[in-house]
PDB file of N, CA and C in Angstrom:
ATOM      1  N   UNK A   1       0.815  -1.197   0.000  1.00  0.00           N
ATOM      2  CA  UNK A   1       0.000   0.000   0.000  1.00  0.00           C
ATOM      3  C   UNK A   1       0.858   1.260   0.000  1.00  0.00           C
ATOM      4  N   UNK A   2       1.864   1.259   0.739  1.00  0.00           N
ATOM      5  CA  UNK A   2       2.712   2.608   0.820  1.00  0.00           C
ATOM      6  C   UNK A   2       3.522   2.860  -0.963  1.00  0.00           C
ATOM      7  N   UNK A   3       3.316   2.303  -1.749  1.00  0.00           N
ATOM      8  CA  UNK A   3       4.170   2.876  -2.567  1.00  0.00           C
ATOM      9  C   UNK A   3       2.714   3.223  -3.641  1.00  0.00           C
ATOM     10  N   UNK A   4       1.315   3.092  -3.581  1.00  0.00           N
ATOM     11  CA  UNK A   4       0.174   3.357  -3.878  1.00  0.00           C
ATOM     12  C   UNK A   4       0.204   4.325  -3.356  1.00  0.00           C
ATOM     13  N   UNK A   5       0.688   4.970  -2.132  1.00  0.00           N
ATOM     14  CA  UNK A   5       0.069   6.728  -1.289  1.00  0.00           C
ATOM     15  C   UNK A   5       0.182   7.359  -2.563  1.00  0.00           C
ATOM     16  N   UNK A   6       1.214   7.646  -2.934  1.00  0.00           N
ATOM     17  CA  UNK A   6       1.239   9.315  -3.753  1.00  0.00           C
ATOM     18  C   UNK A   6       0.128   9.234  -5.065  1.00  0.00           C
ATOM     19  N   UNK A   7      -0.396   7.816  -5.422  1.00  0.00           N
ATOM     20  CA  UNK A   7      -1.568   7.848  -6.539  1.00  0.00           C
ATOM     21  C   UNK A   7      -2.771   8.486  -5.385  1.00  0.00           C
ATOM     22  N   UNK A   8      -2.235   7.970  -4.759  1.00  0.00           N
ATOM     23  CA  UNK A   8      -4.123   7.640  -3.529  1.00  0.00           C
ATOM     24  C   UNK A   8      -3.905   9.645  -3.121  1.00  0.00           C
ATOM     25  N   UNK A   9      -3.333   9.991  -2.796  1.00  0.00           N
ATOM     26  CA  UNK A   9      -2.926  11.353  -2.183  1.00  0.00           C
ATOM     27  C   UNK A   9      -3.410  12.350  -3.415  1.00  0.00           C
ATOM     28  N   UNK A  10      -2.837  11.927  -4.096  1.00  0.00           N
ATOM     29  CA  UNK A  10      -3.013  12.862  -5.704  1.00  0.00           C
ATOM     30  C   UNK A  10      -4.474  13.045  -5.997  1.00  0.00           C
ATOM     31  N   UNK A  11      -5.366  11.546  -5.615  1.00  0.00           N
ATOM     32  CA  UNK A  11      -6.409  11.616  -6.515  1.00  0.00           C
ATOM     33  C   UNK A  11      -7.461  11.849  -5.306  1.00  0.00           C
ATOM     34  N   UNK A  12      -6.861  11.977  -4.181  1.00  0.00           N
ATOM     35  CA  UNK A  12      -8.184  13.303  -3.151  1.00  0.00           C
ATOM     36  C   UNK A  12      -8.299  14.158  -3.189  1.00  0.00           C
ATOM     37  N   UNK A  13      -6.566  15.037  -3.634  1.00  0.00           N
ATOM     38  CA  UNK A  13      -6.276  16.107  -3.931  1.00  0.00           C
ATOM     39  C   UNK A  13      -7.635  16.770  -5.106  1.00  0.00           C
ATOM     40  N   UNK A  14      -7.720  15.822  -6.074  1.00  0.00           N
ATOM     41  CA  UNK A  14      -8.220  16.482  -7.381  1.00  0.00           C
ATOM     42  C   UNK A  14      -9.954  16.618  -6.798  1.00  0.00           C
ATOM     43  N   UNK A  15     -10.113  15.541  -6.006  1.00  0.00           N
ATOM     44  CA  UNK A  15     -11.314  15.314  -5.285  1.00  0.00           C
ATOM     45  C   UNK A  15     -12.186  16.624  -4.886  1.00  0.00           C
ATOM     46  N   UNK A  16     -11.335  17.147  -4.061  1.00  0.00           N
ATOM     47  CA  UNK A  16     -11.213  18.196  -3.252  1.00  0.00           C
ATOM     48  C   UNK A  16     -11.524  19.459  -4.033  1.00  0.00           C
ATOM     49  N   UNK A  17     -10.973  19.332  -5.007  1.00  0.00           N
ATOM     50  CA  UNK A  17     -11.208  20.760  -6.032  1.00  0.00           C
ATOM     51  C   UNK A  17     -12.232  20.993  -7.393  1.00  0.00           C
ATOM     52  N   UNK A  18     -12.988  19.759  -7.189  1.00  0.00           N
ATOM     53  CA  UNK A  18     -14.150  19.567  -7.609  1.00  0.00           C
ATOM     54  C   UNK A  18     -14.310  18.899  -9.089  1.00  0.00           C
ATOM     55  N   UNK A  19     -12.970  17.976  -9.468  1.00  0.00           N
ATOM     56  CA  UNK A  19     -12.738  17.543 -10.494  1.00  0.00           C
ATOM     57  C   UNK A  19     -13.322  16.028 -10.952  1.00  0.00           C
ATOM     58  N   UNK A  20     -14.280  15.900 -11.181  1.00  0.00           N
ATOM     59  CA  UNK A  20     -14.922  14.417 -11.473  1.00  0.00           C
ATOM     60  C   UNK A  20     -14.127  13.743 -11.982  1.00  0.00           C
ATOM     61  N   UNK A  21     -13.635  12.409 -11.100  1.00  0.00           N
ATOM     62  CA  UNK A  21     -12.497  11.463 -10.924  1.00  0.00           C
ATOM     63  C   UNK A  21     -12.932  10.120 -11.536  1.00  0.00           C
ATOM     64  N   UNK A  22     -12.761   9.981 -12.625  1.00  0.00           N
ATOM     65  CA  UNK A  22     -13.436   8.392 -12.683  1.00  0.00           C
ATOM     66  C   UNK A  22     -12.012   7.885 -12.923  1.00  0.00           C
ATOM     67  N   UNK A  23     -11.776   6.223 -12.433  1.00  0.00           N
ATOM     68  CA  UNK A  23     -11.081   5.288 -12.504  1.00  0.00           C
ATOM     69  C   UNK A  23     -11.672   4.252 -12.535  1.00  0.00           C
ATOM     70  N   UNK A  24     -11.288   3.141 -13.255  1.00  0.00           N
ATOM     71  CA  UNK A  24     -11.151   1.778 -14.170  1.00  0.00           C
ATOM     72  C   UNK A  24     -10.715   0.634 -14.207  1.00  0.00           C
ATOM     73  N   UNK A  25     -11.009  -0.188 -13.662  1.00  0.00           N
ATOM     74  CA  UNK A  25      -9.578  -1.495 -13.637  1.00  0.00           C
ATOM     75  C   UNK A  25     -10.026  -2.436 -13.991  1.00  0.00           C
ATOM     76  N   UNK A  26      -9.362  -2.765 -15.450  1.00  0.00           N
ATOM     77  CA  UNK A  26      -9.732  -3.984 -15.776  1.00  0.00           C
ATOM     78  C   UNK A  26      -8.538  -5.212 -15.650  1.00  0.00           C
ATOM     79  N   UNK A  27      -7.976  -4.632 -14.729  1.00  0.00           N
ATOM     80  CA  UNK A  27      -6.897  -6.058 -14.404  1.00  0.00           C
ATOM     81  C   UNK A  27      -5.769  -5.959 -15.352  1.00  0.00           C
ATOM     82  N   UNK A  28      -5.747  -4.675 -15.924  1.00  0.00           N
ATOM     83  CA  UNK A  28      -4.256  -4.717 -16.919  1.00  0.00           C
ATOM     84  C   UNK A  28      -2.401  -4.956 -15.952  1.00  0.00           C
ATOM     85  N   UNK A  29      -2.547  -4.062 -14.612  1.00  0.00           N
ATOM     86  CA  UNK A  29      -1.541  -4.604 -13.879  1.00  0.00           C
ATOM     87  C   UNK A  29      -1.459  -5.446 -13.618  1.00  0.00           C
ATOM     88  N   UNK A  30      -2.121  -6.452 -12.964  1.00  0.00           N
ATOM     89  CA  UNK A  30      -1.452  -7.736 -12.763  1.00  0.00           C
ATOM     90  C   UNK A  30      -0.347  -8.204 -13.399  1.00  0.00           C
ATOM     91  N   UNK A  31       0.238  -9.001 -12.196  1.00  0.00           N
ATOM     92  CA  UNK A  31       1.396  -9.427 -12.881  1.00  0.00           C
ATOM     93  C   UNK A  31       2.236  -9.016 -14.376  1.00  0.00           C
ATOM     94  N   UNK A  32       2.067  -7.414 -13.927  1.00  0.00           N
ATOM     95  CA  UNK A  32       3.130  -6.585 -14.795  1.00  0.00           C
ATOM     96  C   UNK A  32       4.409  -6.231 -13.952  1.00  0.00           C
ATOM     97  N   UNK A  33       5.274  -6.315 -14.995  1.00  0.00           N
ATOM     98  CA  UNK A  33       6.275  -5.666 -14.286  1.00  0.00           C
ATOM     99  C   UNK A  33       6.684  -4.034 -13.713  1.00  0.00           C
ATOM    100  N   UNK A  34       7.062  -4.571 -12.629  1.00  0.00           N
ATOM    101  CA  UNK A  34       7.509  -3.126 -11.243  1.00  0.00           C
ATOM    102  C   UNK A  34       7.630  -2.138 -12.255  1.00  0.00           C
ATOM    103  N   UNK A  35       8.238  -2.302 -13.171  1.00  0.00           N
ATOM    104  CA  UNK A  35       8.586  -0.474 -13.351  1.00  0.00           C
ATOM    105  C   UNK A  35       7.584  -0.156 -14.603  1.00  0.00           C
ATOM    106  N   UNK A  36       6.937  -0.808 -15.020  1.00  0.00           N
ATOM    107  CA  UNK A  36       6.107  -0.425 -15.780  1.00  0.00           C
ATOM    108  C   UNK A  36       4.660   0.270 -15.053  1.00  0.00           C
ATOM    109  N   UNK A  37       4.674  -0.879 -14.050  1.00  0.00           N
ATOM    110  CA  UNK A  37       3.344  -0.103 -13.164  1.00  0.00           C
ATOM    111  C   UNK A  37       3.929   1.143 -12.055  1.00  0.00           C
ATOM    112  N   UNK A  38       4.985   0.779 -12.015  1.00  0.00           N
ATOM    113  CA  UNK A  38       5.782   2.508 -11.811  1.00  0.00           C
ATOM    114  C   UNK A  38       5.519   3.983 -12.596  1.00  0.00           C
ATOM    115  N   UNK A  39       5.567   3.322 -13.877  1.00  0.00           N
ATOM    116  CA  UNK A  39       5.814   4.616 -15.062  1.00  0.00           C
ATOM    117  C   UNK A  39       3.812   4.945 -15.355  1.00  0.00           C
ATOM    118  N   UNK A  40       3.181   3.766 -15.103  1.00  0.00           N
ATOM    119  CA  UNK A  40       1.557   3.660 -15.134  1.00  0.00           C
ATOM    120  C   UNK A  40       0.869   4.996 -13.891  1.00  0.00           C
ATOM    121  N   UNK A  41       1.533   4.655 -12.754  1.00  0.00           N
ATOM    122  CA  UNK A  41       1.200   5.474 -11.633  1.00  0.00           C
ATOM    123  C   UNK A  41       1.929   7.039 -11.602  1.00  0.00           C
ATOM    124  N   UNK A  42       3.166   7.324 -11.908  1.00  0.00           N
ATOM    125  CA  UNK A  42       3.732   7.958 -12.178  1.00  0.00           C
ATOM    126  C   UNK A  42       2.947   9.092 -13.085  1.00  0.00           C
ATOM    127  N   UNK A  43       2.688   8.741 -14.268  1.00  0.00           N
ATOM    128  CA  UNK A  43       1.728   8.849 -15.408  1.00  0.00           C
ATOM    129  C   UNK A  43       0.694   9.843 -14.759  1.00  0.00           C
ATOM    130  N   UNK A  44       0.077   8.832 -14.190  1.00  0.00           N
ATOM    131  CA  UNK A  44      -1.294   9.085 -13.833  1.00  0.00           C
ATOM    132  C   UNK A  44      -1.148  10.276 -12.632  1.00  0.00           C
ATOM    133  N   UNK A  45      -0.439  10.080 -11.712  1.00  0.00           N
ATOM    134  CA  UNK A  45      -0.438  11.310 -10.509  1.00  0.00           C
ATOM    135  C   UNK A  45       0.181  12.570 -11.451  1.00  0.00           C
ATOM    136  N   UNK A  46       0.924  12.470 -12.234  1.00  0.00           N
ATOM    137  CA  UNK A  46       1.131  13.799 -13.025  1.00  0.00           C
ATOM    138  C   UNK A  46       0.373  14.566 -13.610  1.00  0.00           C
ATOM    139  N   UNK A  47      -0.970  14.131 -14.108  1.00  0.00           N
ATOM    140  CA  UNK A  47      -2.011  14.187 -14.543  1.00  0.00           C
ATOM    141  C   UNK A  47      -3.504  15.195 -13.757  1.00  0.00           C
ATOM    142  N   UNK A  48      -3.115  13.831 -12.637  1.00  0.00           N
ATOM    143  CA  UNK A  48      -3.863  14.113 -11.587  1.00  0.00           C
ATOM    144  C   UNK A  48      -4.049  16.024 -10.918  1.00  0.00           C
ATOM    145  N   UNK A  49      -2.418  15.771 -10.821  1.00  0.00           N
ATOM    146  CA  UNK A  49      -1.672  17.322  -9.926  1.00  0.00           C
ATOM    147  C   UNK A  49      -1.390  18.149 -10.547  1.00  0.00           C
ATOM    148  N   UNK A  50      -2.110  17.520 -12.045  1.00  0.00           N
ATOM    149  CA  UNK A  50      -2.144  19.006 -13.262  1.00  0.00           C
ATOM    150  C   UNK A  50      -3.839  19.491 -13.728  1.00  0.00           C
ATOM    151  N   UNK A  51      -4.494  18.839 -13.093  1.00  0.00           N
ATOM    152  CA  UNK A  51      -6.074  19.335 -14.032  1.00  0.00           C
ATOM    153  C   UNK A  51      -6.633  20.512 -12.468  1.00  0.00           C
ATOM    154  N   UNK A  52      -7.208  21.137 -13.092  1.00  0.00           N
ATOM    155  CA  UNK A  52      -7.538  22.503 -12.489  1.00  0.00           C
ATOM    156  C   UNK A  52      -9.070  22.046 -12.264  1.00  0.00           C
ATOM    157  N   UNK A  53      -9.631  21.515 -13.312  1.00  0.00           N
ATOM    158  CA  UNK A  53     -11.297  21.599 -13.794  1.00  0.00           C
ATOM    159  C   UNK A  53     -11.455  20.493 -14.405  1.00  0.00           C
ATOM    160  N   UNK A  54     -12.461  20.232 -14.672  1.00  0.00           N
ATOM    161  CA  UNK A  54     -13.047  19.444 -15.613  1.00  0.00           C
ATOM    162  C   UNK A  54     -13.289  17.783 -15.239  1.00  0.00           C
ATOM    163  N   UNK A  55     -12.944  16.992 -16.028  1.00  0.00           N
ATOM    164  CA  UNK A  55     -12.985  15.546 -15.903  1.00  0.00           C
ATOM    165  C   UNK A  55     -11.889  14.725 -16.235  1.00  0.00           C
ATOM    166  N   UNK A  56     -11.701  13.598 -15.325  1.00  0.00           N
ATOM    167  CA  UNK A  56     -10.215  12.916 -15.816  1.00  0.00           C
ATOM    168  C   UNK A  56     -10.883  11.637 -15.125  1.00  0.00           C
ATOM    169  N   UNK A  57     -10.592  10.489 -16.795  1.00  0.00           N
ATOM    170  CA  UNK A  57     -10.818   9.447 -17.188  1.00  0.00           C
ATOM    171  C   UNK A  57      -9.746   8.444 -16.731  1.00  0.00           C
ATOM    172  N   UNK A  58      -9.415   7.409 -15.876  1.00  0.00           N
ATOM    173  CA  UNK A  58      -7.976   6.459 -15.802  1.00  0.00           C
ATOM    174  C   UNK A  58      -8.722   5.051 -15.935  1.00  0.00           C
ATOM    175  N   UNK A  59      -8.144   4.323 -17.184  1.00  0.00           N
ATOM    176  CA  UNK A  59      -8.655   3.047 -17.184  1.00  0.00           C
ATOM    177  C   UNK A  59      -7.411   2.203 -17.269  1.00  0.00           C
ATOM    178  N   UNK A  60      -7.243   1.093 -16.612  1.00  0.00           N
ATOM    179  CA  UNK A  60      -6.248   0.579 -16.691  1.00  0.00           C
ATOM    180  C   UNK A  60      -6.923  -0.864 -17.773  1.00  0.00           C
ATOM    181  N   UNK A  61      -6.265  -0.699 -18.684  1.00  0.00           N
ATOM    182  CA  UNK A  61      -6.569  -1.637 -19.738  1.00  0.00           C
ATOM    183  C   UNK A  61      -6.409  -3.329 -19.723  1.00  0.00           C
ATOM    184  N   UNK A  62      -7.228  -4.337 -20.403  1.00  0.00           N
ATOM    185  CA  UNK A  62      -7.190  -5.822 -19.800  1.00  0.00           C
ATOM    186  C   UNK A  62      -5.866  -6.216 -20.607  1.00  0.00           C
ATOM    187  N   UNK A  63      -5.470  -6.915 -20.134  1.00  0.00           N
ATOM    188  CA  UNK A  63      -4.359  -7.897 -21.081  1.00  0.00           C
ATOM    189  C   UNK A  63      -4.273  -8.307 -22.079  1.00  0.00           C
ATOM    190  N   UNK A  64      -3.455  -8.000 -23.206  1.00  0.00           N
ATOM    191  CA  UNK A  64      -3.503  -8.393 -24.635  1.00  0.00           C
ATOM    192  C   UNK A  64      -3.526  -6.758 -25.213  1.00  0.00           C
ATOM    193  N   UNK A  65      -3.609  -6.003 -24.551  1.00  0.00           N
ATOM    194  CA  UNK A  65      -3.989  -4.669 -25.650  1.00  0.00           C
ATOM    195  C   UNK A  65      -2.595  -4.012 -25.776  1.00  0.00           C
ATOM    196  N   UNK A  66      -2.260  -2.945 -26.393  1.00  0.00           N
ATOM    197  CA  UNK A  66      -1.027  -2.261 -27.081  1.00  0.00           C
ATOM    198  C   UNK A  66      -1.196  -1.375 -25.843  1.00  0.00           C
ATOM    199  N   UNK A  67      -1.599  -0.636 -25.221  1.00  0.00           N
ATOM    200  CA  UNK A  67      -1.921   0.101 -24.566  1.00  0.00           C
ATOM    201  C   UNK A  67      -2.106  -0.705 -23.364  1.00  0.00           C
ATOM    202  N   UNK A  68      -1.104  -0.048 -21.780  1.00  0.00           N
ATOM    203  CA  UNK A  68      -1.582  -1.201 -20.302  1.00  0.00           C
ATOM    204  C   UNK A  68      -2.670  -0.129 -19.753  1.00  0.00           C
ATOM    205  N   UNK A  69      -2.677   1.535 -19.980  1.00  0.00           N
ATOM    206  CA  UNK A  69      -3.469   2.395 -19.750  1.00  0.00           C
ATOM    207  C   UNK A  69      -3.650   3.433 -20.364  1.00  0.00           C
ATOM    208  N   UNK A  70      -5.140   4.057 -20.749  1.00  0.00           N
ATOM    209  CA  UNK A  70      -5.385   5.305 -21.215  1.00  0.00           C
ATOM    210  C   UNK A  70      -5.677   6.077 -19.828  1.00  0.00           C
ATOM    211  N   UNK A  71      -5.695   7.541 -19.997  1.00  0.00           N
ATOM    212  CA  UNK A  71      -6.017   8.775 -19.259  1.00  0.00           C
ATOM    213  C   UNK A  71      -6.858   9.561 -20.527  1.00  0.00           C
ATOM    214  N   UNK A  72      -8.197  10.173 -19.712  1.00  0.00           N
ATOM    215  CA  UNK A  72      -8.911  10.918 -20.880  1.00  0.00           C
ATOM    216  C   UNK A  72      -8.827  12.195 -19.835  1.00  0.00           C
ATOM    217  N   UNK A  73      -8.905  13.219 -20.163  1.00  0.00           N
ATOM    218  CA  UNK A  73      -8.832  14.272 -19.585  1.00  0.00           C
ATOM    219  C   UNK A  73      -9.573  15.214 -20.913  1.00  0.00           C
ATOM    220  N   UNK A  74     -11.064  15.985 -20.166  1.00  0.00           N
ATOM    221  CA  UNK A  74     -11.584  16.863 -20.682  1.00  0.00           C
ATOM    222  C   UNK A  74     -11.454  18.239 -19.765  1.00  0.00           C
ATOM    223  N   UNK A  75     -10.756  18.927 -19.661  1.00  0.00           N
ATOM    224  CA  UNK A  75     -10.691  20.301 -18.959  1.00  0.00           C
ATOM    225  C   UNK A  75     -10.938  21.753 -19.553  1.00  0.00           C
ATOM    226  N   UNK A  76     -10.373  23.179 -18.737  1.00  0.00           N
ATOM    227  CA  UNK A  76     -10.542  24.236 -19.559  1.00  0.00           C
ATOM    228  C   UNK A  76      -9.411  24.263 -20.562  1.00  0.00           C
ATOM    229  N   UNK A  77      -7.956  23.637 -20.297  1.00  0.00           N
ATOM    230  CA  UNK A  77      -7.038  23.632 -21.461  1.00  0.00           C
ATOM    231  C   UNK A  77      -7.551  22.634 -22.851  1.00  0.00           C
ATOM    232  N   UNK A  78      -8.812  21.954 -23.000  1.00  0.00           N
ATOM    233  CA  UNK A  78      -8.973  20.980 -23.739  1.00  0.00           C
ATOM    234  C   UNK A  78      -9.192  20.051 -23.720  1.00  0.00           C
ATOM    235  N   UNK A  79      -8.855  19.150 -24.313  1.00  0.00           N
ATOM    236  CA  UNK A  79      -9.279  17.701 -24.315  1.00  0.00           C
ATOM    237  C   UNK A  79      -7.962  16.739 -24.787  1.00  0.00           C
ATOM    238  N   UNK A  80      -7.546  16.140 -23.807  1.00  0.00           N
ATOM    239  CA  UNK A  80      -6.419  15.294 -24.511  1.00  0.00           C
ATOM    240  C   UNK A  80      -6.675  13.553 -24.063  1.00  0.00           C
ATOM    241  N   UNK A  81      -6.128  12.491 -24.593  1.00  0.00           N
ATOM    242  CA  UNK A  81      -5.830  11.040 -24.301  1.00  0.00           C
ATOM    243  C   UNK A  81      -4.769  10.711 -24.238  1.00  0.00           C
ATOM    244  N   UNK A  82      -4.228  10.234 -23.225  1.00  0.00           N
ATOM    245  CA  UNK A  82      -2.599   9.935 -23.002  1.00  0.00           C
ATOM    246  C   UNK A  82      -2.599   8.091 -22.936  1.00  0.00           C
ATOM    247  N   UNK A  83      -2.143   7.821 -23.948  1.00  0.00           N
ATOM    248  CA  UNK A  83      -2.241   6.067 -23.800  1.00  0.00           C
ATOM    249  C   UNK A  83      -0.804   5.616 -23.110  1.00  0.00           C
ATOM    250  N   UNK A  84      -0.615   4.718 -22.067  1.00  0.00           N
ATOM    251  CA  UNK A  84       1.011   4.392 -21.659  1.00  0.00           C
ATOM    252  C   UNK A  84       1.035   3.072 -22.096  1.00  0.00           C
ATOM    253  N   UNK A  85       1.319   2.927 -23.276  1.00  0.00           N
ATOM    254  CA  UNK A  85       1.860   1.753 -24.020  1.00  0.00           C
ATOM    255  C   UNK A  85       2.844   0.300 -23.194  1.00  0.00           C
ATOM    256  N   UNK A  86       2.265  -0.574 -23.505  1.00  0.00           N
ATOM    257  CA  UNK A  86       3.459  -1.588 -23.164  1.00  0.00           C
ATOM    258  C   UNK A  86       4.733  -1.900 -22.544  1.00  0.00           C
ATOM    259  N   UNK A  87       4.790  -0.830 -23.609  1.00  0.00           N
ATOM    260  CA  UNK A  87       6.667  -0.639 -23.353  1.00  0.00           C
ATOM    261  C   UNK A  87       6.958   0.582 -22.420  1.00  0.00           C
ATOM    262  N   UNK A  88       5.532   1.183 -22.057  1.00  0.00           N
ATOM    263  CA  UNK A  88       6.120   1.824 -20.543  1.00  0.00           C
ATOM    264  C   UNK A  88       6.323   3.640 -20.556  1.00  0.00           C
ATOM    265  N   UNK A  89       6.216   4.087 -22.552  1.00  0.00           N
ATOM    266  CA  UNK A  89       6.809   5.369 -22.920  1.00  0.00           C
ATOM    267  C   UNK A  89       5.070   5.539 -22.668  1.00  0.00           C
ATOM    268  N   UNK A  90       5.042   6.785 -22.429  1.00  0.00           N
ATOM    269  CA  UNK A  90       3.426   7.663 -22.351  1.00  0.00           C
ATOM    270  C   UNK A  90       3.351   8.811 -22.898  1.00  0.00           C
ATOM    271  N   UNK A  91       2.337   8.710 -24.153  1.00  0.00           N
ATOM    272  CA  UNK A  91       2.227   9.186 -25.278  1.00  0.00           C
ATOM    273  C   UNK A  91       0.902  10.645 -25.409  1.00  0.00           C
ATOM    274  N   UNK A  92       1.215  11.225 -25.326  1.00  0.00           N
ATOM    275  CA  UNK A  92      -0.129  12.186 -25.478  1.00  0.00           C
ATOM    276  C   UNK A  92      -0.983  12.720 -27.115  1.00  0.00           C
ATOM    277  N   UNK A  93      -1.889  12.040 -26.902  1.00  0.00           N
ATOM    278  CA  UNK A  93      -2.638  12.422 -28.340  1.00  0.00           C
ATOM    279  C   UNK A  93      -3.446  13.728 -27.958  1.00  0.00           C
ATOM    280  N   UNK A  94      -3.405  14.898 -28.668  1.00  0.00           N
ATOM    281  CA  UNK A  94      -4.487  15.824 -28.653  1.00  0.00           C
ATOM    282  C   UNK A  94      -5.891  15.431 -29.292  1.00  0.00           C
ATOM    283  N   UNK A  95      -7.261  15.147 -28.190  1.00  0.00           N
ATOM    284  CA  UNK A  95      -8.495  15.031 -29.090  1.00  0.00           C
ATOM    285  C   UNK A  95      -9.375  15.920 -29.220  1.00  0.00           C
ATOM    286  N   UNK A  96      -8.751  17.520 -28.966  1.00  0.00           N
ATOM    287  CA  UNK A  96      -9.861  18.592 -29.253  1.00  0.00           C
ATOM    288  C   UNK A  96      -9.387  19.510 -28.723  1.00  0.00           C
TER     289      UNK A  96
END
């Protein structure tokens, strides 16, 4: 649990400031490797401790997909999807 705080900390934070938090798990971590679900959480609290407004999407994706997680984020800067691929690099697509 202690190396989960700074996701868990991040995402009361956003709580708090009135940002509709949805999260997702379809079992894509499991039995992934440490530093990938490192760079997954990592990812995601950066995210987290950056939206001001709006809505932020975290689904952690099932096994077999190119993608272990998307982030949807609709805010006042826009609309973006950040997929963290497989291999761990996290990619930001602009969708509006």
């Amino acid at each position: 649990m202690t190396e989960q705080w700074p996701l868990a900390k991040s995402w009361w934070i956003v709580l708090s400031i009135a940002v509709v938090v949805t999260l997702l798990d379809d079992g894509g971590l499991e039995h992934r490797d440490p530093d990938l679900v490192s760079v997954v959480h990592a990812t995601v609290i950066v995210r987290l401790e950056q939206i001001i407004a709006g809505r932020i999407t975290v689904r952690i994706l099932p096994s077999g997909r190119e993608s272990v997680c998307t982030i949807v984020e609709d805010s006042p800067r826009g609309a973006e999807r950040i997929d963290v691929p497989v291999g761990g690099d996290a990619g930001t697509i602009r969708v509006g």
